[in-house]
N, C-alpha and C. Protein backbone atom coordinates (compact mmCIF):
# COMPACT_ATOMS: atom_id res chain seq x y z
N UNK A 1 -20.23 13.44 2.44
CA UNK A 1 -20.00 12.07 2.89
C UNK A 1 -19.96 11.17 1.67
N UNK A 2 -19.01 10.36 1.61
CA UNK A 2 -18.75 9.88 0.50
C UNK A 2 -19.38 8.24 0.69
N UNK A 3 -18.46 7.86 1.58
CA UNK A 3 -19.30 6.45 2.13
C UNK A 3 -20.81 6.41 2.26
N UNK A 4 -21.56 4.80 2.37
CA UNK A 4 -22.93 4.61 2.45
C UNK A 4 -23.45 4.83 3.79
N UNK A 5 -24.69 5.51 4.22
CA UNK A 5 -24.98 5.74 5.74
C UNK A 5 -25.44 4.16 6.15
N UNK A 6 -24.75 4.38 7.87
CA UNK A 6 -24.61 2.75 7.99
C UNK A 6 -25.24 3.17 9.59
N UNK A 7 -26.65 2.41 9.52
CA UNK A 7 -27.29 2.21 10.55
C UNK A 7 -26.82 2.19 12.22
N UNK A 8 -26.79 3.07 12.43
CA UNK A 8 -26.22 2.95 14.16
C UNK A 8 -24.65 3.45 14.40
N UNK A 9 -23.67 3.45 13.36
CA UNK A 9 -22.45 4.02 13.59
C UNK A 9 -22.34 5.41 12.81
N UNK A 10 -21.09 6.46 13.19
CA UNK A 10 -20.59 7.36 12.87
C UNK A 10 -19.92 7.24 11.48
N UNK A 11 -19.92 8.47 10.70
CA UNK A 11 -19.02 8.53 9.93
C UNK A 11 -18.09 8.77 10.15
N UNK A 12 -16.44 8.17 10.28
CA UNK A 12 -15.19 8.46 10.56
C UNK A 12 -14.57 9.42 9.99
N UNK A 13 -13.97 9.49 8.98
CA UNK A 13 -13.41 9.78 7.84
C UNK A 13 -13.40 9.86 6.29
N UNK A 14 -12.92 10.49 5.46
CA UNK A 14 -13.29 10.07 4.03
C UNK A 14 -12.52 9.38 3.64
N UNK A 15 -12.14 8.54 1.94
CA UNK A 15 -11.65 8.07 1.76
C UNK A 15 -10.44 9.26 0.76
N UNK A 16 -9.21 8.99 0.46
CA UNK A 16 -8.47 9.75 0.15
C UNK A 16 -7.90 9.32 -1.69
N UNK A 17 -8.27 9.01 -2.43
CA UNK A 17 -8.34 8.87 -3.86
C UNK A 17 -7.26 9.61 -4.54
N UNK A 18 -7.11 10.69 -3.88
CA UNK A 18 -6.16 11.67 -4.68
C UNK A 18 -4.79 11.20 -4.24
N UNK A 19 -4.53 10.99 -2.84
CA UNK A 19 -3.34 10.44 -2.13
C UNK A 19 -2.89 8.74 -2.89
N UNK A 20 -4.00 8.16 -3.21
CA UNK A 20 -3.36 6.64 -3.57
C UNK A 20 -3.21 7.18 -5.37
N UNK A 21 -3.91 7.99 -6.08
CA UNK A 21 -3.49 7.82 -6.99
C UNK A 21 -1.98 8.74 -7.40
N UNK A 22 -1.54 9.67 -6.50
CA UNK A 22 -0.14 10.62 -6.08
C UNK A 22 0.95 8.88 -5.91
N UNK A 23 0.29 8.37 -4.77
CA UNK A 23 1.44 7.33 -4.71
C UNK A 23 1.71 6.21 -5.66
N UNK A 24 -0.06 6.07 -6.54
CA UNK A 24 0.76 5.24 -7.67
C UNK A 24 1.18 5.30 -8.81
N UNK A 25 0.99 7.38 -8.92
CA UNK A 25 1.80 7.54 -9.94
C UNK A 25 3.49 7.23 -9.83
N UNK A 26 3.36 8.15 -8.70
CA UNK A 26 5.05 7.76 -7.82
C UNK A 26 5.57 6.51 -8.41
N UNK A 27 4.73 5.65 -7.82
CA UNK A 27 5.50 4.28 -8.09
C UNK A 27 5.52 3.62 -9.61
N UNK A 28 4.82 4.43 -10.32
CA UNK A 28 4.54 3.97 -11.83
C UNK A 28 6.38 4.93 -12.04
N UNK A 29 6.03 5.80 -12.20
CA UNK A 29 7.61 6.13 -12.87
C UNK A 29 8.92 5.67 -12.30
N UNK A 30 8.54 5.04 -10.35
CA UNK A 30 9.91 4.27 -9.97
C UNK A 30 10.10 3.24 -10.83
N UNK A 31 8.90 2.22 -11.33
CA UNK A 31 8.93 1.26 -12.08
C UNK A 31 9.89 1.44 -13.17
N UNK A 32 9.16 2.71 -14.30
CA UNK A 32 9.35 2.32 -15.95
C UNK A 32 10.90 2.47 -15.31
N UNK A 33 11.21 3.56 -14.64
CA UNK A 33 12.84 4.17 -14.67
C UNK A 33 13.62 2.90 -13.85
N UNK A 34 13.24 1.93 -13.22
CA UNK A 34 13.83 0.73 -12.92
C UNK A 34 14.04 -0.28 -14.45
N UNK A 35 12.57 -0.59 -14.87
CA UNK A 35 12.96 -0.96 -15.88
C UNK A 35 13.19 -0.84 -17.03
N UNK A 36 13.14 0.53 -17.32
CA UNK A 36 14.61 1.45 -18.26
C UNK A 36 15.93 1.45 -17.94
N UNK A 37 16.00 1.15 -17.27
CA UNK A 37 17.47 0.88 -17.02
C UNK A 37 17.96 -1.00 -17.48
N UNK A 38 16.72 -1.66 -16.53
CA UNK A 38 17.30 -2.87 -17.40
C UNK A 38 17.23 -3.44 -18.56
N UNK A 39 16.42 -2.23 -19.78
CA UNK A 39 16.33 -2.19 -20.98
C UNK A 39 18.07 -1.97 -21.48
N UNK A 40 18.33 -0.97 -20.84
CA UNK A 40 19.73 -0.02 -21.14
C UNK A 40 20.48 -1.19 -20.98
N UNK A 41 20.80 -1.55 -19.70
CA UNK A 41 21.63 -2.33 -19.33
C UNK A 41 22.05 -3.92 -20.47
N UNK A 42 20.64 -4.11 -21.08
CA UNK A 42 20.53 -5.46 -22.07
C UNK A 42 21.01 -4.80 -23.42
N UNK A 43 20.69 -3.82 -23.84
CA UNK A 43 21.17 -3.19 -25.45
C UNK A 43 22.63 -2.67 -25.25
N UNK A 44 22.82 -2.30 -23.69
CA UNK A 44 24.29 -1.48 -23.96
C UNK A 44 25.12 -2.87 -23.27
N UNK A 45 25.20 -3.92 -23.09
CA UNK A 45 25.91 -5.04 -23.22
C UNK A 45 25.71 -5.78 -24.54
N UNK A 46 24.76 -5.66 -25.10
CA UNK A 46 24.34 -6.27 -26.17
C UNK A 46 24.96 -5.78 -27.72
N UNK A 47 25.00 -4.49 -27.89
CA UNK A 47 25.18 -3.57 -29.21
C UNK A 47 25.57 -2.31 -28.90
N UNK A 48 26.20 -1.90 -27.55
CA UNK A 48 26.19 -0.59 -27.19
C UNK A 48 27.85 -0.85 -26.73
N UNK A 49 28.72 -0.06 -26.21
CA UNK A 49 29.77 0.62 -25.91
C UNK A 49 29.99 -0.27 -25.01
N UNK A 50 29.03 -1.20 -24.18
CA UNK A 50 29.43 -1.81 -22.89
C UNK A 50 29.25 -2.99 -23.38
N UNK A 51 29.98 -3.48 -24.44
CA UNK A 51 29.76 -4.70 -25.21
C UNK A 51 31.03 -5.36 -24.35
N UNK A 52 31.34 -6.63 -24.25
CA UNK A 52 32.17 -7.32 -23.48
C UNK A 52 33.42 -7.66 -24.23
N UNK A 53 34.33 -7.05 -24.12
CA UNK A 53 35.47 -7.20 -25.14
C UNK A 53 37.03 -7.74 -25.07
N UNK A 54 37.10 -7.58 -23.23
CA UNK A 54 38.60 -7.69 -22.45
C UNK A 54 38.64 -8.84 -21.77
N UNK A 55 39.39 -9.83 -21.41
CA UNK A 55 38.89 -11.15 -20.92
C UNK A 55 38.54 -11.10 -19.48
N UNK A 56 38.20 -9.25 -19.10
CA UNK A 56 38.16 -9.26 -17.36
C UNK A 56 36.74 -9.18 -17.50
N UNK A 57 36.16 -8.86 -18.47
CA UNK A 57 34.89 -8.14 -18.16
C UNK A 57 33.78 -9.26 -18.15
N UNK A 58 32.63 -8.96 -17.38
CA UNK A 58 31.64 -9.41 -17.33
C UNK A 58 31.09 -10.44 -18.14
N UNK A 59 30.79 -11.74 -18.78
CA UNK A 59 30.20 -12.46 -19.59
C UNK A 59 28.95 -11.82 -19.94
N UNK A 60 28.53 -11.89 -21.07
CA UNK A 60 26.93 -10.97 -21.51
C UNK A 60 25.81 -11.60 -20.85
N UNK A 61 25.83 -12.88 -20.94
CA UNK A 61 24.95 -13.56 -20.07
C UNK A 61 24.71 -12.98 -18.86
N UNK A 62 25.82 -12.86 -18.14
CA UNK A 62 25.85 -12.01 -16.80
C UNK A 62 24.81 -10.63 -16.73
N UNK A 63 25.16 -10.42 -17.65
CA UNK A 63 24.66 -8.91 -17.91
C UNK A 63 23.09 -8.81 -18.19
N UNK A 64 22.84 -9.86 -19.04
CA UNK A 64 21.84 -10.03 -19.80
C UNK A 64 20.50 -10.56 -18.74
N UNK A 65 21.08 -11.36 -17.73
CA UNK A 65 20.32 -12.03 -16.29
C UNK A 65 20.53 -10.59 -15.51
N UNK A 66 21.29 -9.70 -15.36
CA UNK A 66 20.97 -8.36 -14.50
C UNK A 66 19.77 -7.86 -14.90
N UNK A 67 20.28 -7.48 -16.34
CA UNK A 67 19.01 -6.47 -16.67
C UNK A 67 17.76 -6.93 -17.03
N UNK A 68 17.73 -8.25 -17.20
CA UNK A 68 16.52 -8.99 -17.09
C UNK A 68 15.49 -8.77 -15.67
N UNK A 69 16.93 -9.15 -14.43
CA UNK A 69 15.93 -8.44 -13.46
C UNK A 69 15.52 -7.41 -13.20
N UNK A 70 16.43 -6.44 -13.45
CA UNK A 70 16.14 -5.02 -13.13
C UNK A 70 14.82 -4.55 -14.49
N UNK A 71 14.96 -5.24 -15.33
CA UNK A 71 13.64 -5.11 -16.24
C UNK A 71 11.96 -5.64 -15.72
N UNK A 72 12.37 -6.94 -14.82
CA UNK A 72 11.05 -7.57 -14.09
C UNK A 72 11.07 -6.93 -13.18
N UNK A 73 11.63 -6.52 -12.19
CA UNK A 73 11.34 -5.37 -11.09
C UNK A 73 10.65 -4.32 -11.46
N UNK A 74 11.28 -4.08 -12.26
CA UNK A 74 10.41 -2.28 -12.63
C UNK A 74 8.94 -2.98 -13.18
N UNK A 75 9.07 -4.11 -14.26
CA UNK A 75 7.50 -4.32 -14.38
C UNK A 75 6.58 -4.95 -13.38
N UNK A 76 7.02 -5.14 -11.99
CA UNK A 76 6.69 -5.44 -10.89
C UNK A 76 6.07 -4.13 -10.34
N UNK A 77 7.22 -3.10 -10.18
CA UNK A 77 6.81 -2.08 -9.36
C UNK A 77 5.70 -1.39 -10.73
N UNK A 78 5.40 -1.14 -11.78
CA UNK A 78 5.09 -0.52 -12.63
C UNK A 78 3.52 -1.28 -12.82
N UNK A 79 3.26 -2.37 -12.51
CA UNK A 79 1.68 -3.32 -12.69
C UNK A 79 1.07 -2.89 -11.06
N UNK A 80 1.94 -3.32 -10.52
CA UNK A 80 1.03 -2.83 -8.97
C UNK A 80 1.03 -1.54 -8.74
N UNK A 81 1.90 -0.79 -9.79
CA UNK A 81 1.43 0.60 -9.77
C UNK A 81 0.08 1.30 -10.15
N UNK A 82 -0.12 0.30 -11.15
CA UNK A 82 -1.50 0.58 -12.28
C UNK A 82 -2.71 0.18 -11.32
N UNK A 83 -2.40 -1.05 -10.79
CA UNK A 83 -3.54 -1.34 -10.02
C UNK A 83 -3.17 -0.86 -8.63
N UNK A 84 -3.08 0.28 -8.08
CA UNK A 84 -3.39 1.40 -6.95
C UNK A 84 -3.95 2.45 -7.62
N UNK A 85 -3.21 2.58 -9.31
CA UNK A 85 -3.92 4.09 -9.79
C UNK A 85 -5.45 3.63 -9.53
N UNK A 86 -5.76 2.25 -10.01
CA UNK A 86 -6.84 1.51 -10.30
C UNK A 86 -7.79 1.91 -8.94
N UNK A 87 -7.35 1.22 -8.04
CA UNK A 87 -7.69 1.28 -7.00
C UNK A 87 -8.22 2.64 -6.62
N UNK A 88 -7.84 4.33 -6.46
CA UNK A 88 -8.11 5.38 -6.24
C UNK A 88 -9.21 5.78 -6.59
N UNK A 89 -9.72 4.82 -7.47
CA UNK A 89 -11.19 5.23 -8.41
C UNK A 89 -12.59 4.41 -7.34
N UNK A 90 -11.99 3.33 -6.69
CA UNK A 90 -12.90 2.40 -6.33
C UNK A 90 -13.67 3.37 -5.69
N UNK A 91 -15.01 2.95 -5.39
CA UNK A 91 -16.73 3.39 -4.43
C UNK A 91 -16.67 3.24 -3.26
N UNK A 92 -17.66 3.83 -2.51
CA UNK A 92 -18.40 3.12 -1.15
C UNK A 92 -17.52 2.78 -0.22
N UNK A 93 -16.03 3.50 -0.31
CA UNK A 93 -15.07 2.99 0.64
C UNK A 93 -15.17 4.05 2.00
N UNK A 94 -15.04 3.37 3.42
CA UNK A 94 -15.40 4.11 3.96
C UNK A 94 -14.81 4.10 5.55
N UNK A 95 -15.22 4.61 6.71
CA UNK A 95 -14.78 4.28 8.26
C UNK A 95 -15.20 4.82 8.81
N UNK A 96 -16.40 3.93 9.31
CA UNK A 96 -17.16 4.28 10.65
C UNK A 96 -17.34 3.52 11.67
N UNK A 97 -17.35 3.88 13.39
CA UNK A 97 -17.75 3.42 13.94
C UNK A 97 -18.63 3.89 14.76
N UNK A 98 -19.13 2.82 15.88
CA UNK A 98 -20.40 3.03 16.83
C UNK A 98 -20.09 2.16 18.11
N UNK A 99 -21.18 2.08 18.67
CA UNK A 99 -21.23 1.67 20.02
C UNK A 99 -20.77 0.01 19.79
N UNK A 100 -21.34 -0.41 18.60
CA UNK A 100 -21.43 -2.43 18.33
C UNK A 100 -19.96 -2.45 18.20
N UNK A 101 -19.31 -1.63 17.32
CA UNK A 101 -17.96 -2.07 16.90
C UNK A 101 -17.87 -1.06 15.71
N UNK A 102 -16.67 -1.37 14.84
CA UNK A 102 -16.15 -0.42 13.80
C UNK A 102 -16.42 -1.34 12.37
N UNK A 103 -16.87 -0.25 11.50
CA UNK A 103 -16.76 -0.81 9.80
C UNK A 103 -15.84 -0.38 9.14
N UNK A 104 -15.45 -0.84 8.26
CA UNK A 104 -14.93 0.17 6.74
C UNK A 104 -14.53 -0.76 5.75
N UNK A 105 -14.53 -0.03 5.01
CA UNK A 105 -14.20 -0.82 2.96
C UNK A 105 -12.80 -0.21 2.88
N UNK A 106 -11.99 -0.67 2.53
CA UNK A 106 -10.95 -0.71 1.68
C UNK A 106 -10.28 -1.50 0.49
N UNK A 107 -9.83 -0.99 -0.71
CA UNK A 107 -9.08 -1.71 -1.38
C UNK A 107 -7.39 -2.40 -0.94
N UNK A 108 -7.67 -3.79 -1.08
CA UNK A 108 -6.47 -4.74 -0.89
C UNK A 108 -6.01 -4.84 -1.69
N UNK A 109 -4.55 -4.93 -1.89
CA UNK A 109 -3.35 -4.38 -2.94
C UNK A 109 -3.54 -6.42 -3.48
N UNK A 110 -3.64 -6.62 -4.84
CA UNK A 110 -2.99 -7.74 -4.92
C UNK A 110 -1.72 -8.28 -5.51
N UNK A 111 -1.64 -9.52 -6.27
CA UNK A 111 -0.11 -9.26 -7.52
C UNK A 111 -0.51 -8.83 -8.84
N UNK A 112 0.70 -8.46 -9.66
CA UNK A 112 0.39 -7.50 -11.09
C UNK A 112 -0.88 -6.70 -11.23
N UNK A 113 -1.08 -5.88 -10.09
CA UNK A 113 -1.74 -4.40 -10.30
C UNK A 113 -3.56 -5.17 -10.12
N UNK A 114 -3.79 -6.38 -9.44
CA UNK A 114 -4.78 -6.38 -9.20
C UNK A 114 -5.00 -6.08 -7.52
N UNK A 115 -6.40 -5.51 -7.78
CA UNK A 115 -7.06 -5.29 -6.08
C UNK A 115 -8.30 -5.82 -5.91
N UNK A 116 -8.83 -6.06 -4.67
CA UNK A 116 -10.49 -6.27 -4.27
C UNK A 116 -10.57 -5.75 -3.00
N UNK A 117 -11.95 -5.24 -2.78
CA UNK A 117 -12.48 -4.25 -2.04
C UNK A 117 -12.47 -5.23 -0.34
N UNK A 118 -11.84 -4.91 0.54
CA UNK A 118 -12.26 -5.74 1.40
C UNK A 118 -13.38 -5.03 2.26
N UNK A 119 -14.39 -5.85 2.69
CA UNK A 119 -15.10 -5.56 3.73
C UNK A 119 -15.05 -5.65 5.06
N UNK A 120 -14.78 -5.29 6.46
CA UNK A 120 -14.64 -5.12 7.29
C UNK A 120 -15.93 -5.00 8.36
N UNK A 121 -16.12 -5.63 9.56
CA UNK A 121 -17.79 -5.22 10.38
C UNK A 121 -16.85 -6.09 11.25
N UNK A 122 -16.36 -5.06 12.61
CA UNK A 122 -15.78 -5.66 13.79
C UNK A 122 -16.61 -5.83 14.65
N UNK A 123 -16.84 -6.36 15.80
CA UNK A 123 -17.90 -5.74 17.11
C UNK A 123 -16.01 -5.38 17.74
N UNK A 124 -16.76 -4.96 19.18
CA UNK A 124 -15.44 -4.23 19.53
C UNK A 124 -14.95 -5.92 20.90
N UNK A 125 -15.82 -6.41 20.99
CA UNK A 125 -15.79 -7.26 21.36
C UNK A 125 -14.65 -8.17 21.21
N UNK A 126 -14.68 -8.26 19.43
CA UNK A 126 -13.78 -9.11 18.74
C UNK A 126 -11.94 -8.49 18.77
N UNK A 127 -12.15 -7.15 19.06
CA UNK A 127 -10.72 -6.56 19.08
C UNK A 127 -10.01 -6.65 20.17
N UNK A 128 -8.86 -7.17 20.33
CA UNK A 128 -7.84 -7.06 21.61
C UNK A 128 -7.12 -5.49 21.52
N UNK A 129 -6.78 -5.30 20.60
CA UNK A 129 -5.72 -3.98 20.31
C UNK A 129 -6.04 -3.12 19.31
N UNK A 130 -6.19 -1.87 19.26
CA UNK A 130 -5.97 -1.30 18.49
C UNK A 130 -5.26 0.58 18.11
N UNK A 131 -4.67 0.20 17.54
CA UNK A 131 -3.45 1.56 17.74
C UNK A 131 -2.44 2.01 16.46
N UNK A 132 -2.38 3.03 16.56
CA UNK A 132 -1.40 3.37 15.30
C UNK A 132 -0.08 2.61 15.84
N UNK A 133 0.54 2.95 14.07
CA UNK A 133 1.72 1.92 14.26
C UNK A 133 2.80 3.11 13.26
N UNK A 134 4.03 3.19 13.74
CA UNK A 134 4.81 3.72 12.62
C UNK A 134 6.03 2.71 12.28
N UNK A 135 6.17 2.36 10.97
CA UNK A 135 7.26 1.66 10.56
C UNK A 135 8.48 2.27 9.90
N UNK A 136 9.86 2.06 10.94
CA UNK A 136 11.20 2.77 11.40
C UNK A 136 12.00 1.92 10.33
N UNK A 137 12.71 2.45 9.92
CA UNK A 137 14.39 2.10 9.53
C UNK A 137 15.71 2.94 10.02
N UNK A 138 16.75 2.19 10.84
CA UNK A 138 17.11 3.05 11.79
C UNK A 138 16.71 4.60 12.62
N UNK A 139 15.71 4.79 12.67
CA UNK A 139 14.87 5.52 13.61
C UNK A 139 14.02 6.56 12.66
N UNK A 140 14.04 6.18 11.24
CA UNK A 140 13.61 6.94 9.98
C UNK A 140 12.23 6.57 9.80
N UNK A 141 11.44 7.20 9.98
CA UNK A 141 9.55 6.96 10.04
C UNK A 141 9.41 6.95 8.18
N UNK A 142 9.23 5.45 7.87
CA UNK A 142 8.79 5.24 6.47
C UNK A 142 7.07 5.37 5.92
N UNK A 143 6.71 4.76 6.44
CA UNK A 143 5.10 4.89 6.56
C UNK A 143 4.31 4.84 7.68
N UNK A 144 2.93 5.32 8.01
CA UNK A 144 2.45 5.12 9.35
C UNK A 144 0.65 3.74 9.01
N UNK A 145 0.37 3.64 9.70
CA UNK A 145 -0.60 2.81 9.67
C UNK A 145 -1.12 2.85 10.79
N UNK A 146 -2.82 2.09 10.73
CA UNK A 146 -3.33 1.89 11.51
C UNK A 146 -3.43 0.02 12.03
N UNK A 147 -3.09 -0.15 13.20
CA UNK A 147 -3.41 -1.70 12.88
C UNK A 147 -4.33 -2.00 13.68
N UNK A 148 -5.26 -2.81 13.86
CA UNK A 148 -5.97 -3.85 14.28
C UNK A 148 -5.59 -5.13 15.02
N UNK A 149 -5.06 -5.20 16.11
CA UNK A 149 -5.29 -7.12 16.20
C UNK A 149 -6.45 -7.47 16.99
N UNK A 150 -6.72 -8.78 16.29
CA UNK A 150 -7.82 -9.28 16.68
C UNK A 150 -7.49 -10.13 17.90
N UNK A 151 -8.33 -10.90 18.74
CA UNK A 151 -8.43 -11.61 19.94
C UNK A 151 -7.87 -13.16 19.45
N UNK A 152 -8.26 -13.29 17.74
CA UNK A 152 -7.83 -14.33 16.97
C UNK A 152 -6.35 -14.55 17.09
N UNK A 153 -5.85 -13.50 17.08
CA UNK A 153 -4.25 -13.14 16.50
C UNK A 153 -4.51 -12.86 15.44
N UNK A 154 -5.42 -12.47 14.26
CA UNK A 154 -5.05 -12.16 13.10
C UNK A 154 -4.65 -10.66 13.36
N UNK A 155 -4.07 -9.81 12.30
CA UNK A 155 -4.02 -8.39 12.11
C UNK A 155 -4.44 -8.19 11.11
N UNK A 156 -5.07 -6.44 11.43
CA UNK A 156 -5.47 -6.10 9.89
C UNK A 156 -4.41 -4.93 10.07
N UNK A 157 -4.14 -4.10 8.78
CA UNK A 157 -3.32 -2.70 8.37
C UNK A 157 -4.09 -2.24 7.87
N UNK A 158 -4.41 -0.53 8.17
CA UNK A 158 -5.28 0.03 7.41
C UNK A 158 -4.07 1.00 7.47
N UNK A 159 -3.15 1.54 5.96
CA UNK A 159 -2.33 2.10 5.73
C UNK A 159 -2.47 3.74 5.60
N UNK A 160 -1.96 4.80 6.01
CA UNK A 160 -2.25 6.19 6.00
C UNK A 160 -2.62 6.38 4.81
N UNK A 161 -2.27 6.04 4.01
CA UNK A 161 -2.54 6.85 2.85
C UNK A 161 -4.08 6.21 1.93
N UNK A 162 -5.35 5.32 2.70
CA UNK A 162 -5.95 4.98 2.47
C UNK A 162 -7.27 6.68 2.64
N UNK A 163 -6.86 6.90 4.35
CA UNK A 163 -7.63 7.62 4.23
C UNK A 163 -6.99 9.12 4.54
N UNK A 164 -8.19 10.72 4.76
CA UNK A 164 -7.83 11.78 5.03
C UNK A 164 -6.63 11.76 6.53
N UNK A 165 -7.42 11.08 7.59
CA UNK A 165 -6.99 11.69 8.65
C UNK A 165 -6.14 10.75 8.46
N UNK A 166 -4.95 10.90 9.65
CA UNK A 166 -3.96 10.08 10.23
C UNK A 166 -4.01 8.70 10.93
N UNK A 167 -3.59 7.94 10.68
CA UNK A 167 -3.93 7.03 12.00
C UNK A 167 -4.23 7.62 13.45
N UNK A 168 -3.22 8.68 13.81
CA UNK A 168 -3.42 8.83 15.27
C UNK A 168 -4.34 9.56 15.17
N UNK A 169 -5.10 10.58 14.40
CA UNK A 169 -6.29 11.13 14.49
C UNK A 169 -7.80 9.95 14.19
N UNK A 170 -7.61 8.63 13.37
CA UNK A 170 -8.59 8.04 13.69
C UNK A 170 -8.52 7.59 14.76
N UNK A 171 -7.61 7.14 15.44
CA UNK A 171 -7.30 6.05 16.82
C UNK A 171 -7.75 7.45 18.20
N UNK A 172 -7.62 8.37 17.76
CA UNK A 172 -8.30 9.44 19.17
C UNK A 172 -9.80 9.61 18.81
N UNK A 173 -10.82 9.38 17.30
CA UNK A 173 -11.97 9.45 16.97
C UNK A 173 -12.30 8.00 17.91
N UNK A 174 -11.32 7.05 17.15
CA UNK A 174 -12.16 5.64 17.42
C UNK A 174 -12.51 5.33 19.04
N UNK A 175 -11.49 6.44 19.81
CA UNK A 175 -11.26 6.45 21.43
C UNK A 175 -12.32 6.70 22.11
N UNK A 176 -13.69 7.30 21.30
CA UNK A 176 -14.54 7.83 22.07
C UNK A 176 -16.30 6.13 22.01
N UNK A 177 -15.62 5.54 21.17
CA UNK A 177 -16.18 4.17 21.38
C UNK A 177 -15.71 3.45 21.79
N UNK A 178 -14.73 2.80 22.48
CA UNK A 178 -14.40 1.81 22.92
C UNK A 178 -12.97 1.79 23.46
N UNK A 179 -12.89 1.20 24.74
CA UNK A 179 -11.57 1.21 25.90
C UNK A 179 -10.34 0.28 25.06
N UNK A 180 -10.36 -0.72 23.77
CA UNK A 180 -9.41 -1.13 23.02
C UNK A 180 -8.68 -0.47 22.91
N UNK A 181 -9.04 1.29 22.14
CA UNK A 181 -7.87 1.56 21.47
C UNK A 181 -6.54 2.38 22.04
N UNK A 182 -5.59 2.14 21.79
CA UNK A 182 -4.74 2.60 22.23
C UNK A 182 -3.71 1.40 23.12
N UNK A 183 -4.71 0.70 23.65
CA UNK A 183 -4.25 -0.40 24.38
C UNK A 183 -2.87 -1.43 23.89
């Protein structure tokens, strides 16, 4: 058990460290190779073969504002990459529930590769819904999640790849405390 023992609820699940730091290596090399290219793209308009020479072609400026972005993208995808590797290391992250309601710690993704640990202590009281969720692009399952809505209207996402089990395997654990889920 990796998480802290928490008075009166179950241990759910573990936390999965190896999976977030797999995905932010992933996304560390989508980065550099995004913005290697808009390195390429600025030297090979600049001093390279794709220099602007025919009165059809592209203005360098043009070129120079592409690969500029395609250079801030990749260092976009490449900082919030660092801070998920970051993140895989964090403590005490965890998911349990009980009869009062459900806990757990997770790290929240922020901008340029920062995170903070959020804390979580529901009663079940406070929950209207809760149920896995899969998110489609034309009928193509991209990621799965767990969501939360509250009675507030707020939502929370607790994303698959936070922990071991699945969403739908926590949402059939979480089933044996409380008539919410699934709902």
């Amino acid at each position: 058990m990796e998480g802290p023992v928490l008075m009166g609820f179950d241990y759910i699940t573990d936390y999965a460290p190896a999976r977030i730091l797999a995905l932010g290596v992933a996304r560390l090399l989508f980065g550099l190779l995004i913005g290697f290219m808009g390195a390429l793209t600025i030297w090979a308009t600049s001093v390279g073969e794709m220099k602007p020479s025919k009165p059809g072609d592209m203005p360098s400026a043009g070129m120079y504002i592409v690969g500029a972005a395609l250079a801030f993208t990749g260092f976009c995808f490449a900082s919030g990459a660092v801070g998920r590797i970051i993140s895989a290391f964090a403590r005490n992250c965890y998911l349990s529930a009980g009869p009062g309601g459900i806990k757990f710690r997770i790290p929240v993704q922020g901008w340029f590769g920062r995170f903070r640990m959020a804390d979580y202590n529901l009663a079940w009281s406070e929950i209207n819904r809760l149920a896995h969720f899969t998110n489609r692009v034309n009928y193509v399952p991209l990621s799965r999640e767990l969501r939360i809505e509250l009675k507030n209207g707020k939502m929370i996402s607790i994303p698959r790849h936070y922990f071991v089990m699945s969403p739908r395997e926590i949402e059939d654990q979480l089933a044996r405390y409380s008539p919410v889920v699934g709902r």
